[in-house]
N, C-alpha and C. Protein backbone atom coordinates (compact mmCIF):
# COMPACT_ATOMS: atom_id res chain seq x y z
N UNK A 1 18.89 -9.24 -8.24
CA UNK A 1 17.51 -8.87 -8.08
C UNK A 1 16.95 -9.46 -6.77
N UNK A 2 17.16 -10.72 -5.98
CA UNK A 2 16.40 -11.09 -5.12
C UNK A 2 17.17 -10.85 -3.88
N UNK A 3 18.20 -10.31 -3.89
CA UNK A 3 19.10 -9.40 -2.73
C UNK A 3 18.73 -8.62 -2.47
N UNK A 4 18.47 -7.77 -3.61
CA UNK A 4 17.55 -6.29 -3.68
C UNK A 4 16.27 -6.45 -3.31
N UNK A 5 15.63 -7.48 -3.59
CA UNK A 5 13.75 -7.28 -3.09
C UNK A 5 14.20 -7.89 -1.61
N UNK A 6 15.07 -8.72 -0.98
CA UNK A 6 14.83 -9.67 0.04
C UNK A 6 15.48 -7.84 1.01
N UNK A 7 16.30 -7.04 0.80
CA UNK A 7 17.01 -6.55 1.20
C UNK A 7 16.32 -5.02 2.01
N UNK A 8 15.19 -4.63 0.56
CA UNK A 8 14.34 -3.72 0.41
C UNK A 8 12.97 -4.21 1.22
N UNK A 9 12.82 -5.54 1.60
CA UNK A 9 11.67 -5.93 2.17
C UNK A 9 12.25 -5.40 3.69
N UNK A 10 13.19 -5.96 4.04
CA UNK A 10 13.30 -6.47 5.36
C UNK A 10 13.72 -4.65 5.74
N UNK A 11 13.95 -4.10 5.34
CA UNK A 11 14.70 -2.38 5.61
C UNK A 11 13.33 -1.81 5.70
N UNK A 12 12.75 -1.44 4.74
CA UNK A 12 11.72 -1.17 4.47
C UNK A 12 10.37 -1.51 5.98
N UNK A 13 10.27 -2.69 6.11
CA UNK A 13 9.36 -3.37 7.20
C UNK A 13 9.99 -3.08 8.27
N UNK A 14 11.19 -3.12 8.58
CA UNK A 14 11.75 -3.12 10.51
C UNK A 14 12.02 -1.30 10.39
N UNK A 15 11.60 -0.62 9.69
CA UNK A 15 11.93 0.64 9.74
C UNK A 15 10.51 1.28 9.99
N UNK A 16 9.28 0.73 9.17
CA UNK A 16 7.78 1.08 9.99
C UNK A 16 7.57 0.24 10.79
N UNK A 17 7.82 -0.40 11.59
CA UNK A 17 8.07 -1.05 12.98
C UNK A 17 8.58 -0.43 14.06
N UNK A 18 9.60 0.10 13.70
CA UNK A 18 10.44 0.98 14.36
C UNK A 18 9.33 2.38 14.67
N UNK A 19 9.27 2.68 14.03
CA UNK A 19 8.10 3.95 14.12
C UNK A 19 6.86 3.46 14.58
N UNK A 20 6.64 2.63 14.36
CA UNK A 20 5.33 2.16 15.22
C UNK A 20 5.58 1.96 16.37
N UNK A 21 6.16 1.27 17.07
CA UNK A 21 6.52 1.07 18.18
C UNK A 21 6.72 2.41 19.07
N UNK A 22 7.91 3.24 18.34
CA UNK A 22 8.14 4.52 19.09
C UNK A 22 7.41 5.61 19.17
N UNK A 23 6.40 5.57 18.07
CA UNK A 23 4.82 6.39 18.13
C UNK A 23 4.08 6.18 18.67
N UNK A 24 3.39 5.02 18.15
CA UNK A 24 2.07 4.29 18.14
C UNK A 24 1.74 4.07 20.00
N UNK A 25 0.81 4.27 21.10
CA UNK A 25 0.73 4.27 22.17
C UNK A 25 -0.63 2.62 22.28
N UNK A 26 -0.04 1.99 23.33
CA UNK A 26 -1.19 0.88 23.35
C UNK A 26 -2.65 1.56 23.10
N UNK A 27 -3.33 0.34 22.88
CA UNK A 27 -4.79 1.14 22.73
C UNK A 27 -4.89 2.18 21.58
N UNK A 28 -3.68 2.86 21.05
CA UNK A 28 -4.49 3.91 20.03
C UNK A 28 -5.23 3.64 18.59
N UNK A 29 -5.50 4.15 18.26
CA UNK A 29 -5.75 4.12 16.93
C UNK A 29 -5.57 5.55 16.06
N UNK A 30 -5.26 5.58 15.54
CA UNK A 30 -5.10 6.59 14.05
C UNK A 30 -5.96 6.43 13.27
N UNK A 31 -6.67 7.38 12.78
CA UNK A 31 -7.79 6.86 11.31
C UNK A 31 -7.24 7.28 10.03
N UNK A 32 -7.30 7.34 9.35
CA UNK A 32 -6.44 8.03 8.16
C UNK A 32 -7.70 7.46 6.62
N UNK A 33 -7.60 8.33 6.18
CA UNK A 33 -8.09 8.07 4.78
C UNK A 33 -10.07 7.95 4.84
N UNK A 34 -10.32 8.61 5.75
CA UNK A 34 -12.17 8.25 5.96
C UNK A 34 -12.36 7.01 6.52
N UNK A 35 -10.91 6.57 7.87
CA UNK A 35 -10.95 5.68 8.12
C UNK A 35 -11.37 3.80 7.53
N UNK A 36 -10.15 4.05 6.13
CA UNK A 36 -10.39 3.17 4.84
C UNK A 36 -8.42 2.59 6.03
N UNK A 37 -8.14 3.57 6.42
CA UNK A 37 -6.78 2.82 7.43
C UNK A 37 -6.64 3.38 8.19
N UNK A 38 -6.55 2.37 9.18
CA UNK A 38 -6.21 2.65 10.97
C UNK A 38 -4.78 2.03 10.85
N UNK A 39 -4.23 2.83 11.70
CA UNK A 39 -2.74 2.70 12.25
C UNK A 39 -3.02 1.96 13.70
N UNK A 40 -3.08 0.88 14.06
CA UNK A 40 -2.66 0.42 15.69
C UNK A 40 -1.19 -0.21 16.07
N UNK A 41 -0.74 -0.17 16.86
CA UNK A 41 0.36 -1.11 17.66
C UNK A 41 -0.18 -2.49 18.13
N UNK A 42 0.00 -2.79 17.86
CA UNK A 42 0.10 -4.86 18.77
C UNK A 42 1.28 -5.35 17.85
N UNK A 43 1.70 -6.17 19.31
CA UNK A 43 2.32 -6.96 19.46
C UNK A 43 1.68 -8.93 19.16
N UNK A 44 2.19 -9.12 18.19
CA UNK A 44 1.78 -10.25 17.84
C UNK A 44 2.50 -11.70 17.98
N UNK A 45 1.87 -12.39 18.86
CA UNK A 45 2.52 -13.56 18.90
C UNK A 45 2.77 -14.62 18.37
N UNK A 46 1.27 -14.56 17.56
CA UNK A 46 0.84 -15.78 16.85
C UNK A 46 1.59 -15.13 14.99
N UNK A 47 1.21 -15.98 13.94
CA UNK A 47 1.54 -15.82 12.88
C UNK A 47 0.48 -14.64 12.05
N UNK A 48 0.35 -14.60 10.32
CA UNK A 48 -0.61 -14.19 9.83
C UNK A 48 -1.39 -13.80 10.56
N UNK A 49 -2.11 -12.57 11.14
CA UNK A 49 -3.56 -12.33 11.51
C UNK A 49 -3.77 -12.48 12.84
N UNK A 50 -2.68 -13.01 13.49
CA UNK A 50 -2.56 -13.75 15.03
C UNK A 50 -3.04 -15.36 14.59
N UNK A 51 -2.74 -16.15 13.73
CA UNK A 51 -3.05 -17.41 13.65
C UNK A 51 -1.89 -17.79 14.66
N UNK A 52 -2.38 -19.29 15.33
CA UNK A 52 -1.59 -19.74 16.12
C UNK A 52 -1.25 -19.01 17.63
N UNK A 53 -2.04 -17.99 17.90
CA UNK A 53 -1.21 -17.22 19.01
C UNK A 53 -1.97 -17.78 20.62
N UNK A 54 -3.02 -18.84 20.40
CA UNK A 54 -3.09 -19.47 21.34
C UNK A 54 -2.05 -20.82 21.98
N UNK A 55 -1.52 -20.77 21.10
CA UNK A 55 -0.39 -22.27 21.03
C UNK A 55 1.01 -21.81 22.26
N UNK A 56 1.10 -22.73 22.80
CA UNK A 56 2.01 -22.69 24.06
C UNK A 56 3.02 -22.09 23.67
N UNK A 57 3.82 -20.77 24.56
CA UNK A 57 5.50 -20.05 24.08
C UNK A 57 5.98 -20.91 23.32
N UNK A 58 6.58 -22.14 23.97
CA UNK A 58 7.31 -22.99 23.22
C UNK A 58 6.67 -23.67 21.80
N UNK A 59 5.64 -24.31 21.78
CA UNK A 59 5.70 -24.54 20.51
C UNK A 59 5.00 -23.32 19.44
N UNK A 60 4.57 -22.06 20.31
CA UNK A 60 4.92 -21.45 19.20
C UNK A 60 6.09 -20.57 19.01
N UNK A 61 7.32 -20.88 19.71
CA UNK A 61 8.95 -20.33 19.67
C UNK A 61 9.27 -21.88 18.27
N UNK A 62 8.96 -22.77 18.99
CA UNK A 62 9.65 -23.98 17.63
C UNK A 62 9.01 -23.54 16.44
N UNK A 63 7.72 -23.53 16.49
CA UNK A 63 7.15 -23.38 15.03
C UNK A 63 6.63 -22.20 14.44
N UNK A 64 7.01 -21.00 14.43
CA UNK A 64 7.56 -19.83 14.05
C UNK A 64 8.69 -19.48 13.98
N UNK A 65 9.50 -19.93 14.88
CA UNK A 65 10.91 -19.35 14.59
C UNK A 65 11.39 -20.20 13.66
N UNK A 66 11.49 -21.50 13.92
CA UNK A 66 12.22 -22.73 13.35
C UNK A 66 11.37 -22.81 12.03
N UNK A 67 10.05 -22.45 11.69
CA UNK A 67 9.33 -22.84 10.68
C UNK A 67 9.41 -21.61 9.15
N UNK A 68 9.58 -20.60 10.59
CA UNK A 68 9.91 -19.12 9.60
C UNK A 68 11.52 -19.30 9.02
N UNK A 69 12.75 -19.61 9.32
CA UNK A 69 13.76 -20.59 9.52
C UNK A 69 13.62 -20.96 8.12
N UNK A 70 12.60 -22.15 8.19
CA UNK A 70 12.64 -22.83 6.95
C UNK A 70 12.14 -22.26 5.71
N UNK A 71 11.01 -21.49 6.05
CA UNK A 71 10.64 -20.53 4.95
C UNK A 71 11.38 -19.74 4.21
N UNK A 72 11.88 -19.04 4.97
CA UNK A 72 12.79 -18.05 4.22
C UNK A 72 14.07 -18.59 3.40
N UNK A 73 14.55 -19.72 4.16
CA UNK A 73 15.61 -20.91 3.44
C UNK A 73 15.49 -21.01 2.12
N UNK A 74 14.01 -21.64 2.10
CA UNK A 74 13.62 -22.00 0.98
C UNK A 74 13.01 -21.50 -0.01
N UNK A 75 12.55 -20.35 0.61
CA UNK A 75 12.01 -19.27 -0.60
C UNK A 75 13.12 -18.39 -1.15
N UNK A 76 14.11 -18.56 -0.43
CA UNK A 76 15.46 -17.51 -1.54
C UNK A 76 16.09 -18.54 -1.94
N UNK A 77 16.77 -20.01 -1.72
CA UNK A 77 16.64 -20.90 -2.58
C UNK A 77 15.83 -21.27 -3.52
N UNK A 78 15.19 -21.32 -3.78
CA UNK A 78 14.00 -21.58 -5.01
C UNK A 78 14.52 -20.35 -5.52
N UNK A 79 14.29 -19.03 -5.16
CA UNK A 79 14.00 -18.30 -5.81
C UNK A 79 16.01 -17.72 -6.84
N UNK A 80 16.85 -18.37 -6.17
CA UNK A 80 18.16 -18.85 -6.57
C UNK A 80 18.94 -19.60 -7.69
N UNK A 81 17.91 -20.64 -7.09
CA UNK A 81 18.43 -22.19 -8.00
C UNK A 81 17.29 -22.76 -8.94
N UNK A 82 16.24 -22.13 -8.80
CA UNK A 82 15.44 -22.95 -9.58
C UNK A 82 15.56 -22.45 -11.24
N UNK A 83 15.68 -23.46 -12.10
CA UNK A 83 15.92 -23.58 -13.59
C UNK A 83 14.26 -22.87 -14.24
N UNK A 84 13.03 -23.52 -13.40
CA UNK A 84 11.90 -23.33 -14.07
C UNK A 84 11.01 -22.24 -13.95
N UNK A 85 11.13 -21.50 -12.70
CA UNK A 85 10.59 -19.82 -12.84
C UNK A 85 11.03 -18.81 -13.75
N UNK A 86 10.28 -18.10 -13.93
CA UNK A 86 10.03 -16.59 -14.50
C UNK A 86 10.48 -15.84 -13.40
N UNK A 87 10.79 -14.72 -14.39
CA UNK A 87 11.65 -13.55 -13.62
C UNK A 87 10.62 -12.92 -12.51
N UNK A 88 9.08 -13.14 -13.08
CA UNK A 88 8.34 -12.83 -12.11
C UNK A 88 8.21 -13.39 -10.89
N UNK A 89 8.12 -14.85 -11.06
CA UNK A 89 8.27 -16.00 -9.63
C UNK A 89 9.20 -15.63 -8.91
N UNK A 90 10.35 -15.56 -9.37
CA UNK A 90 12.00 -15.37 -8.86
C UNK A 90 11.33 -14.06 -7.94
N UNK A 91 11.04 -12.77 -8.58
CA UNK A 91 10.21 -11.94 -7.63
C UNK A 91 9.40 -11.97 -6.58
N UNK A 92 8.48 -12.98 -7.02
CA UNK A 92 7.83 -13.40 -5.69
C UNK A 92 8.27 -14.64 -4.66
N UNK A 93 9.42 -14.99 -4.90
CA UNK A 93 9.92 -16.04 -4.02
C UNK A 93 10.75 -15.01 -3.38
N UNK A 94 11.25 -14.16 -3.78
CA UNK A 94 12.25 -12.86 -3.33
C UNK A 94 11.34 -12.24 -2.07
N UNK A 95 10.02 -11.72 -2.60
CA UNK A 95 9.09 -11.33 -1.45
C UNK A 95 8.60 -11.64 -0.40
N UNK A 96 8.62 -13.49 -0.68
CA UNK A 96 8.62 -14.18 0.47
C UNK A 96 9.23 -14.35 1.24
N UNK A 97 10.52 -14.51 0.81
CA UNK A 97 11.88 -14.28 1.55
C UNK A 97 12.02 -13.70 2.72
N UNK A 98 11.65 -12.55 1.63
CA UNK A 98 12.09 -10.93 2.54
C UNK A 98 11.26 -10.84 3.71
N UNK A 99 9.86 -11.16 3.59
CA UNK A 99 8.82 -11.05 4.38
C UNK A 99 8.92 -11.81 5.64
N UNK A 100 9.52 -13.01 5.20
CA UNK A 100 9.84 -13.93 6.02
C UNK A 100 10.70 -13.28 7.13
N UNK A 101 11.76 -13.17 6.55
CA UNK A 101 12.89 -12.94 7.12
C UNK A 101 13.20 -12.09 7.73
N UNK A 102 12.00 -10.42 7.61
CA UNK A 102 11.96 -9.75 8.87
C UNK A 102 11.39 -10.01 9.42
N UNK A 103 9.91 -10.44 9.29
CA UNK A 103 9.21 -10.85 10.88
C UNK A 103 10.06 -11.76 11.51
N UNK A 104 10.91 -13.08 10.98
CA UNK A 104 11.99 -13.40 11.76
C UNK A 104 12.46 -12.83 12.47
N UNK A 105 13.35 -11.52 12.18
CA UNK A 105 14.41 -10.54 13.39
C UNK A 105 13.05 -10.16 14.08
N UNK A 106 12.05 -9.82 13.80
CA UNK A 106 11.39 -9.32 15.06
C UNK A 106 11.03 -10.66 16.30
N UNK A 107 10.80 -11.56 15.91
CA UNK A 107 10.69 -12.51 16.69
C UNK A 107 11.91 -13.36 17.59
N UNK A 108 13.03 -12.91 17.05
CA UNK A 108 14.31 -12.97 17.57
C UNK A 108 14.39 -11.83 18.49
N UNK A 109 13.93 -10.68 17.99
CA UNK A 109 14.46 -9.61 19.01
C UNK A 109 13.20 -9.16 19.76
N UNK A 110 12.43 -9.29 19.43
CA UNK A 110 10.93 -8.69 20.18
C UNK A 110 10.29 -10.05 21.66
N UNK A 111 10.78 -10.85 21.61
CA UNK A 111 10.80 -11.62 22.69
C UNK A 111 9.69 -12.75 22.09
N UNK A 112 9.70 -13.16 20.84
CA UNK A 112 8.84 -13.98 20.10
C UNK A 112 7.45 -13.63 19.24
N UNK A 113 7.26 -12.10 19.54
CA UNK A 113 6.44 -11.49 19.24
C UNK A 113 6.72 -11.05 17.70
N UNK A 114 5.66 -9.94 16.64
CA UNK A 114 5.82 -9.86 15.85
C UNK A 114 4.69 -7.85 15.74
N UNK A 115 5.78 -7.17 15.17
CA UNK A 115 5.37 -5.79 15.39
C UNK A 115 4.09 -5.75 14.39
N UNK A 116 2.46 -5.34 14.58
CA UNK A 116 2.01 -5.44 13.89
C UNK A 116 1.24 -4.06 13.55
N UNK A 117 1.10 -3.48 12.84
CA UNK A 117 0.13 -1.50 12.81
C UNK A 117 -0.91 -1.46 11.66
N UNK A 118 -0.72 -2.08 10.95
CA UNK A 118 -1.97 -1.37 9.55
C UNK A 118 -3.07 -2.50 9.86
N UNK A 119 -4.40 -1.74 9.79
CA UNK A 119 -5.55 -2.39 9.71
C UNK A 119 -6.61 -1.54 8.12
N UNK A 120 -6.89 -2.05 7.01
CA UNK A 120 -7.78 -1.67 6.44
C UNK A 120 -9.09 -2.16 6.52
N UNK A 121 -9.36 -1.15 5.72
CA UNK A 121 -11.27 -1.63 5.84
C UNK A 121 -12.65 -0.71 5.17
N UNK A 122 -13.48 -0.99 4.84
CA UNK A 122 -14.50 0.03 4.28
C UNK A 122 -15.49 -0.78 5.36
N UNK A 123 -15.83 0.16 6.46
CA UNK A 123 -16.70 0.11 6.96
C UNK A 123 -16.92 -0.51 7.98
N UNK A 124 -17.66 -1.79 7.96
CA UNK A 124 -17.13 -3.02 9.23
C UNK A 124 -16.82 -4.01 8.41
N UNK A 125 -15.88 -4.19 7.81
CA UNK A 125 -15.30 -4.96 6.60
C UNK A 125 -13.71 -4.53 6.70
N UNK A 126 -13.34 -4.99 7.44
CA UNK A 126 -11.85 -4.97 7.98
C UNK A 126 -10.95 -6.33 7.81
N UNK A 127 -9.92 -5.74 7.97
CA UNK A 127 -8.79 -6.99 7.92
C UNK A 127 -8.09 -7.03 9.38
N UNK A 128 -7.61 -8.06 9.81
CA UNK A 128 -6.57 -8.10 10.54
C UNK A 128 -6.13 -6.95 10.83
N UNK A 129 -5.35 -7.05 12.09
CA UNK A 129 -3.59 -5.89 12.27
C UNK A 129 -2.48 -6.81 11.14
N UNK A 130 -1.75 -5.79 10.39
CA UNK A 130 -0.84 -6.69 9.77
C UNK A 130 0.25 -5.40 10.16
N UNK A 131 1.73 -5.96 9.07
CA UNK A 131 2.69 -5.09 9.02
C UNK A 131 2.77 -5.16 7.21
N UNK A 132 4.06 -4.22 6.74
CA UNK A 132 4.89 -4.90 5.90
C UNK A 132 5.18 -5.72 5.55
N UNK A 133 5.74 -6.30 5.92
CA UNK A 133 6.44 -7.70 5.73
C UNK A 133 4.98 -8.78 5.62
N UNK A 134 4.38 -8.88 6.08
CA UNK A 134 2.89 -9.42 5.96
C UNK A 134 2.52 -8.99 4.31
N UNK A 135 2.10 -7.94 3.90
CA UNK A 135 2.21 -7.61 2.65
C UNK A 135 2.87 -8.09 1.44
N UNK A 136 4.34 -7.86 1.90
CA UNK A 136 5.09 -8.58 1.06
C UNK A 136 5.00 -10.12 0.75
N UNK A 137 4.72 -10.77 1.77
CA UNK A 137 4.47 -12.33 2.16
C UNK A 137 3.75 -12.71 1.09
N UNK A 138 2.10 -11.90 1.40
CA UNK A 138 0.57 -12.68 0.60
C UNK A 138 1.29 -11.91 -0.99
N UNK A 139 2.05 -10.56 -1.22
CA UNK A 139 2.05 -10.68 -2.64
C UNK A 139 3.03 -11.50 -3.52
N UNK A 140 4.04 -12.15 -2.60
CA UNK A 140 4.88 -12.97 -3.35
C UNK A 140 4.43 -13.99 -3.20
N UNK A 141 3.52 -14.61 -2.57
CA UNK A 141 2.59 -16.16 -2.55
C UNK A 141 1.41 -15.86 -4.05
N UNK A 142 0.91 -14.52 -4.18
CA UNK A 142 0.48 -14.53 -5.18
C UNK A 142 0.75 -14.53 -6.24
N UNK A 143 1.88 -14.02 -6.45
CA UNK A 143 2.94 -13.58 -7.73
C UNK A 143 3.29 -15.17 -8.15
N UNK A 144 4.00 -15.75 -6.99
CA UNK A 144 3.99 -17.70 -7.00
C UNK A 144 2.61 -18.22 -7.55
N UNK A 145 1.82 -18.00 -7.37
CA UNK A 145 0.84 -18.89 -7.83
C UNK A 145 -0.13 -18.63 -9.19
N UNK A 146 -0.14 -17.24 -9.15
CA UNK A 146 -0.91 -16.45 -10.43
C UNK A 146 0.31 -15.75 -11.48
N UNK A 147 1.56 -15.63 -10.95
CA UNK A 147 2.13 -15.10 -12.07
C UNK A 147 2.62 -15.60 -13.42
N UNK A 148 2.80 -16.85 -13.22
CA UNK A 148 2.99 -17.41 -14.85
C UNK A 148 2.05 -17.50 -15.46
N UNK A 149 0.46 -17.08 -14.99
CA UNK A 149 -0.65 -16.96 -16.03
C UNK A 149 -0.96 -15.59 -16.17
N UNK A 150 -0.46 -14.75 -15.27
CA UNK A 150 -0.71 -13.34 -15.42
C UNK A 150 0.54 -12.84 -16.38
N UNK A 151 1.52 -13.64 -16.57
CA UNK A 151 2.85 -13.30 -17.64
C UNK A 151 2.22 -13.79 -18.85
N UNK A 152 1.50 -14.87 -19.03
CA UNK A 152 1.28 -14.99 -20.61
C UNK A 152 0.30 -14.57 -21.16
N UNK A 153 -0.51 -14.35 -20.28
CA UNK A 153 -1.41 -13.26 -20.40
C UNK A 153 -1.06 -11.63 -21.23
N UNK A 154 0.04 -10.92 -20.37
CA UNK A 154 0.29 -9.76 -20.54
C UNK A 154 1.24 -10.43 -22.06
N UNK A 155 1.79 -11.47 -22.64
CA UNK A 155 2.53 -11.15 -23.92
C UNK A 155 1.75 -11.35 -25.02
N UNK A 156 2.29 -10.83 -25.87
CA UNK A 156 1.50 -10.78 -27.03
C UNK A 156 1.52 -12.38 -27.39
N UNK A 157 0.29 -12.58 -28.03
CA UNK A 157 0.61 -14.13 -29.14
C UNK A 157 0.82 -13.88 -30.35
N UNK A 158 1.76 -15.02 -30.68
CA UNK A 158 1.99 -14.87 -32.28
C UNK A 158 1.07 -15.60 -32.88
């Protein structure tokens, strides 16, 4: 199972990347949906949202690459070896993984950068540029933190 989500993340994400890049023209935008989503291209240096993307090449080459590195290490370990998660956690440590671990290859291969296209929003109530793999990230951090109460929740009590 966490081969398959880490496997399906990272295919999945460097494949609308791929299309973004080879579509998407600087500056454009796409509106789609009553403009509830814009499609843009940037190139992102910094992390999440562009956090960090004022921080010098180098330390943000050490602490993205090397930090994303550790993330992903440790989120498919945990999500491996650990005795005390739910099949759901194991899921969302899988997501993190995955998430991790392609914006990794893009930052390996994109020259430290990170491919970024979906922006939502109702109105002037917008988010960030994100990708995929961004997605996957915040829902396996949530699945980690809310899912063993959202699992006993959903079972019946005796």
């Amino acid at each position: 199972m966490v081969l398959s989500i880490i496997l399906g993340c990272v295919g999945c994400d460097q494949l609308t990347k791929a299309v973004a890049r080879d579509h998407l023209q600087p500056q454009e935008t796409i509106s789609l949906l009553n403009d509830t989503v814009r499609l843009q291209h940037a190139e992102n240096p910094g992390a999440f949202l562009s956090l960090g993307e004022a921080l010098s090449s180098n330390v943000r080459r050490i602490v993205f690459t090397f930090g994303g590195v550790l993330l992903v290490t440790g989120a498919a370990f945990w999500a491996l070896r650990s005795q005390r998660l739910t099949s759901l956690q194991i899921a969302g440590a899988a997501l993190v993984a995955g998430g991790g671990f392609s914006n990794l290859i893009d930052r390996v291969t994109q020259g430290g950068t990170v491919t970024d296209f979906l922006n939502v929003g109702v109105g002037p109530i917008r988010t960030g540029i994100f990708n995929c793999a961004d997605m996957a990230l915040m829902l396996g951090i949530a699945i980690m933190v809310f899912g063993d109460g959202l699992a006993k929740r959903a079972l019946p009590r005796r």
